[in-house]
Protein backbone atom coordinates (compact mmCIF):
# COMPACT_ATOMS: atom_id res chain seq x y z
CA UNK A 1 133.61 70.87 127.77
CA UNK A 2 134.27 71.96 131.45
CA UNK A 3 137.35 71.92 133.64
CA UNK A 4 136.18 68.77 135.42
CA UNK A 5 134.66 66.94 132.50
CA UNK A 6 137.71 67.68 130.61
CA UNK A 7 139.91 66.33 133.15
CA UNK A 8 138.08 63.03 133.15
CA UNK A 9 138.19 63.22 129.69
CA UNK A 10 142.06 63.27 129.15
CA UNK A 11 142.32 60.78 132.32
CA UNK A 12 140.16 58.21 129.69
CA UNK A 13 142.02 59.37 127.00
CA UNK A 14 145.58 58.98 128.42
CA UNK A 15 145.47 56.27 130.22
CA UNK A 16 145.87 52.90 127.50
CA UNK A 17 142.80 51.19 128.52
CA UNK A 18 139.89 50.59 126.76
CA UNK A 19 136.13 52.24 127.39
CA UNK A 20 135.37 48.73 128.06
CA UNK A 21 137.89 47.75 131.07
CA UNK A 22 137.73 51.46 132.57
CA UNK A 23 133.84 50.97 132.59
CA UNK A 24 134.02 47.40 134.40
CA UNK A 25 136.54 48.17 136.63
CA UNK A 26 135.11 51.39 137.91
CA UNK A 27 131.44 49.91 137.92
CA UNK A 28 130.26 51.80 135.46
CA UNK A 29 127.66 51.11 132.37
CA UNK A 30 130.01 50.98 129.11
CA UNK A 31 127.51 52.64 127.19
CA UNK A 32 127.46 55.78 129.95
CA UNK A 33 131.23 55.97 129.54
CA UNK A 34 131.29 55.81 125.84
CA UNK A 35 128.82 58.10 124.87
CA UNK A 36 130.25 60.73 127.60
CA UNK A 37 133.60 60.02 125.80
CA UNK A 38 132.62 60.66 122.31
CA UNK A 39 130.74 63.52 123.89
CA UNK A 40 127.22 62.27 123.57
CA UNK A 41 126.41 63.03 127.01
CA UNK A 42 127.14 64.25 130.55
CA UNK A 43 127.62 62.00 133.50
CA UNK A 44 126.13 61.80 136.14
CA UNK A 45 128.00 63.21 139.66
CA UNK A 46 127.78 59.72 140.98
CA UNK A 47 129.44 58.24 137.89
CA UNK A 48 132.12 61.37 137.52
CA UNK A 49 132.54 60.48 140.75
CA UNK A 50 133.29 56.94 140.13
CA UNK A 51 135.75 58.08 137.31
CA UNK A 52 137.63 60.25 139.42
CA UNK A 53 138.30 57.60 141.92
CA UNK A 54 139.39 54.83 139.72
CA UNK A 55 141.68 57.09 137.84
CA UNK A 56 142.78 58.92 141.73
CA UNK A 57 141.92 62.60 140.41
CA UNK A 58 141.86 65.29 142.92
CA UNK A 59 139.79 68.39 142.94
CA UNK A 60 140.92 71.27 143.78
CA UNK A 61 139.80 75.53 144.33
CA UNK A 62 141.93 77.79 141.92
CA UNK A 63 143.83 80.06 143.57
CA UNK A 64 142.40 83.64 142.66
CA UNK A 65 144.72 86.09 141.24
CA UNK A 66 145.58 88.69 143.87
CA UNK A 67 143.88 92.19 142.87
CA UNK A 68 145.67 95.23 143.05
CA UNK A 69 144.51 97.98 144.72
């Protein structure tokens, strides 16, 4: 699982609500949610977009370690 999908993951995961009300509320299919949950698919960028709002995520560049020289 990636860094974003992950993320999304653990927001679903930690949040107390149910695949059902986090699907309605964001406007998304339940079935998309649940299968991407129990890791039966990917979402789409629209829908991990939708995700991201409802729970507020933020993305974010890594900083890149400084080299030495």
């Amino acid at each position: 699982m990636g860094e974003f999908s992950g993320a999304l993951h653990k927001a679903i995961e930690g949040s107390g609500l149910t695949i059902y009300r986090i699907a309605k509320d964001s406007g998304l299919d339940f079935s998309a949610v649940s299968r991407f949950y129990h890791g039966e698919r990917d979402l789409t960028l629209t829908s991990a977009d939708k995700l991201a709002d409802f729970f507020e995520l933020e993305v974010k560049k890594k900083a890149k370690p400084k080299r030495k020289k």
